[in-house]
C-alpha atoms as a PDB file:
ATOM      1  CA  UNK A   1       0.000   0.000   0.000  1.00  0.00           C
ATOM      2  CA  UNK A   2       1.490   3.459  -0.646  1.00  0.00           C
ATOM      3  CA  UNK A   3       2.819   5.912   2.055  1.00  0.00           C
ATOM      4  CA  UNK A   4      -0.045   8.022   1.228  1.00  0.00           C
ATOM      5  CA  UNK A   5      -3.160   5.805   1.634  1.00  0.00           C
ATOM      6  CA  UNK A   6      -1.342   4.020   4.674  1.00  0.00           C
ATOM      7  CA  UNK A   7      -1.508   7.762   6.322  1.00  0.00           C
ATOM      8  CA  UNK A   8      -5.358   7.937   5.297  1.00  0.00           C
ATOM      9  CA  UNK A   9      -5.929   4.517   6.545  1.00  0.00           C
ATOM     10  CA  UNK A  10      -4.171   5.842  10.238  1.00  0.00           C
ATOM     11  CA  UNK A  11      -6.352   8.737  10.224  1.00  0.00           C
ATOM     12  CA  UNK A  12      -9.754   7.119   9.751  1.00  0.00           C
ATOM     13  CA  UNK A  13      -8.981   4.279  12.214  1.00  0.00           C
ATOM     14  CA  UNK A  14      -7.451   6.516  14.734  1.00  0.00           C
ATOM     15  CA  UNK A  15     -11.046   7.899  15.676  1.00  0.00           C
ATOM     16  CA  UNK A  16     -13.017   4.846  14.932  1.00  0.00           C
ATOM     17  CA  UNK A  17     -15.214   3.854  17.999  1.00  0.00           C
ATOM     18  CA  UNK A  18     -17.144   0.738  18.922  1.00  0.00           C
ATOM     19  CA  UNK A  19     -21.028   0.653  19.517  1.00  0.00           C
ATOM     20  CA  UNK A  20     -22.037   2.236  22.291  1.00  0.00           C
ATOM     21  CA  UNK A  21     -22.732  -0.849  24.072  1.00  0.00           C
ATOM     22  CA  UNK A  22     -19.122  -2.079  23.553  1.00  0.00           C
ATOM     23  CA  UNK A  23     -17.912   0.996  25.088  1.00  0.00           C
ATOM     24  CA  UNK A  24     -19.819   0.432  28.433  1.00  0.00           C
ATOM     25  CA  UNK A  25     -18.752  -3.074  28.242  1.00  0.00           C
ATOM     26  CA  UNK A  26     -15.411  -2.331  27.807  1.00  0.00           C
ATOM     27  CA  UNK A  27     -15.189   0.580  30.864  1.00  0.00           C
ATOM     28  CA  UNK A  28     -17.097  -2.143  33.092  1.00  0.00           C
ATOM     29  CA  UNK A  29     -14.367  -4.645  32.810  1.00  0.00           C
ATOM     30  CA  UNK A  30     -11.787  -2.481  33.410  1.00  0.00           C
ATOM     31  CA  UNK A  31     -13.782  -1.770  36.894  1.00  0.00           C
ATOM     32  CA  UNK A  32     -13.739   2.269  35.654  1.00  0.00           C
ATOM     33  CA  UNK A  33     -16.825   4.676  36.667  1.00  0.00           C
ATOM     34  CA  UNK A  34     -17.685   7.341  33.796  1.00  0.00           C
ATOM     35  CA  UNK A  35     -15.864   9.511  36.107  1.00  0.00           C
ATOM     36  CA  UNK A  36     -12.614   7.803  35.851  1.00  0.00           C
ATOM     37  CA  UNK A  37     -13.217   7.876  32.593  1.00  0.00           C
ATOM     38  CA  UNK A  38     -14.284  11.565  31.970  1.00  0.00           C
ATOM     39  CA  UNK A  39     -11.214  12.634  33.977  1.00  0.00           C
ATOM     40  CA  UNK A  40      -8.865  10.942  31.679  1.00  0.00           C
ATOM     41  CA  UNK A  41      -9.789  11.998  28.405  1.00  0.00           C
ATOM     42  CA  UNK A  42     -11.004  15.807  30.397  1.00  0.00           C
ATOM     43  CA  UNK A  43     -14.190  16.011  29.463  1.00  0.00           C
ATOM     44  CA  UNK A  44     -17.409  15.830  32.357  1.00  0.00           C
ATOM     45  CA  UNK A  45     -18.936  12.448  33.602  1.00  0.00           C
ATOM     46  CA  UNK A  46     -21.864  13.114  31.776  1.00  0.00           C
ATOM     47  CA  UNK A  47     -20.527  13.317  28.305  1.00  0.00           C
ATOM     48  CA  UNK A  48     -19.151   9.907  28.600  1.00  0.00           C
ATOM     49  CA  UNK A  49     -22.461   8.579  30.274  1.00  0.00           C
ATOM     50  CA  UNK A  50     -24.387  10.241  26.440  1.00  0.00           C
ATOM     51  CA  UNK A  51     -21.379   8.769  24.742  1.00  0.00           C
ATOM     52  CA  UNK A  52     -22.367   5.277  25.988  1.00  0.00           C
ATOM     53  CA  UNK A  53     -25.799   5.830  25.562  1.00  0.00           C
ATOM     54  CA  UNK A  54     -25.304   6.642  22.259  1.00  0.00           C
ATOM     55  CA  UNK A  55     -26.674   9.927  22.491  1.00  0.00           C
ATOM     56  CA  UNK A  56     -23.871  11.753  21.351  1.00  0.00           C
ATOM     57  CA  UNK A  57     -20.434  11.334  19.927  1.00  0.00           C
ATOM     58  CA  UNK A  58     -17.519  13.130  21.272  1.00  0.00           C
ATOM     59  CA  UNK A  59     -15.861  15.987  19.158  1.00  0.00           C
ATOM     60  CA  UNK A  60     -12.862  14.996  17.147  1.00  0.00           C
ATOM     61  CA  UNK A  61     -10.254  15.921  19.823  1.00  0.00           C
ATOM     62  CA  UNK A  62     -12.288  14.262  22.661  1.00  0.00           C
ATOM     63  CA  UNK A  63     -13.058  10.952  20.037  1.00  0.00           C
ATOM     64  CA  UNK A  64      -9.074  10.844  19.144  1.00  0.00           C
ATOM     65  CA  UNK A  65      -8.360  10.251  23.202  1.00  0.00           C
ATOM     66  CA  UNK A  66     -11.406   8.089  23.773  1.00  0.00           C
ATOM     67  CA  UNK A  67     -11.107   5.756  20.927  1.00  0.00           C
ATOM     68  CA  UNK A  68      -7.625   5.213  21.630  1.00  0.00           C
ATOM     69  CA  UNK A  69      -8.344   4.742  25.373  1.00  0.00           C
ATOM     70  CA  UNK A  70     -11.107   1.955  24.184  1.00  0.00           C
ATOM     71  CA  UNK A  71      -8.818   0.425  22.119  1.00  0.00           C
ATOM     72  CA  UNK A  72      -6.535  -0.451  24.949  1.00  0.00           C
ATOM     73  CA  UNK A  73      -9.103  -1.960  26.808  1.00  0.00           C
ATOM     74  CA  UNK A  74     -10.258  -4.240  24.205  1.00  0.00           C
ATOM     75  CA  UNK A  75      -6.589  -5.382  23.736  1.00  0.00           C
ATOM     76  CA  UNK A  76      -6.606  -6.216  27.574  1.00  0.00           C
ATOM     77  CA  UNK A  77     -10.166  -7.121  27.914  1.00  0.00           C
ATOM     78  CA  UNK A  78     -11.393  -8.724  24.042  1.00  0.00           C
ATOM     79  CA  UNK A  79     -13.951 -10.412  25.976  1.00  0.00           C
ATOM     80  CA  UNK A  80     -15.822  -7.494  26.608  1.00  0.00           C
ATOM     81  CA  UNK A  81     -14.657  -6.209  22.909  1.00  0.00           C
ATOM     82  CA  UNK A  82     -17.476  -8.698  21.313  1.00  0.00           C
ATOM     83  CA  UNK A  83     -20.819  -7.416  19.970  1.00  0.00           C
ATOM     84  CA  UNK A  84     -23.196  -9.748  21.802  1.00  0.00           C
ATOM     85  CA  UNK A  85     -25.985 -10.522  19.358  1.00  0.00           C
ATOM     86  CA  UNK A  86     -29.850  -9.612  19.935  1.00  0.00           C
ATOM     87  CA  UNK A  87     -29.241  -7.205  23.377  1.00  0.00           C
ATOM     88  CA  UNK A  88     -29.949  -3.208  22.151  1.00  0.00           C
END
């Protein structure tokens, strides 16, 4: 792949995020409150709590930090990574 399309391919995947479900999975088996949470990536406790509600999505800056904070969790919990089918 060229230099140029691997760049593009960083960018897009750099603020990807899982469903909201995944992300409260994900926070839950790391035993981390939204607050934890909120204080890492410096936003309030409720913006996380619409972010895994799926109410929102977090501004680019905010979703750069988060989804990069998710995806260390799933590497160290993929359990809790996993879609489970038929609960919305």
């Amino acid at each position: 792949m060229s230099d140029p399309l691997r760049r593009i391919d960083a960018l897009v995947d750099a603020d990807t995020l899982p469903s909201p479900r995944v992300r409260q999975q994900l926070r839950v088996a790391a035993g981390l409150t939204q607050e934890e949470v909120a204080r890492a990536i410096g936003v309030k406790r409720v913006a996380v709590a619409r972010w895994e509600a799926g109410l929102t999505k977090p501004h680019r800056s905010n979703r750069l930090k988060y989804a990069h904070f998710l995806r260390r969790l799933a590497a160290k919990y993929p359990a809790a990574a996993k879609e489970v089918p038929g609960e919305d």
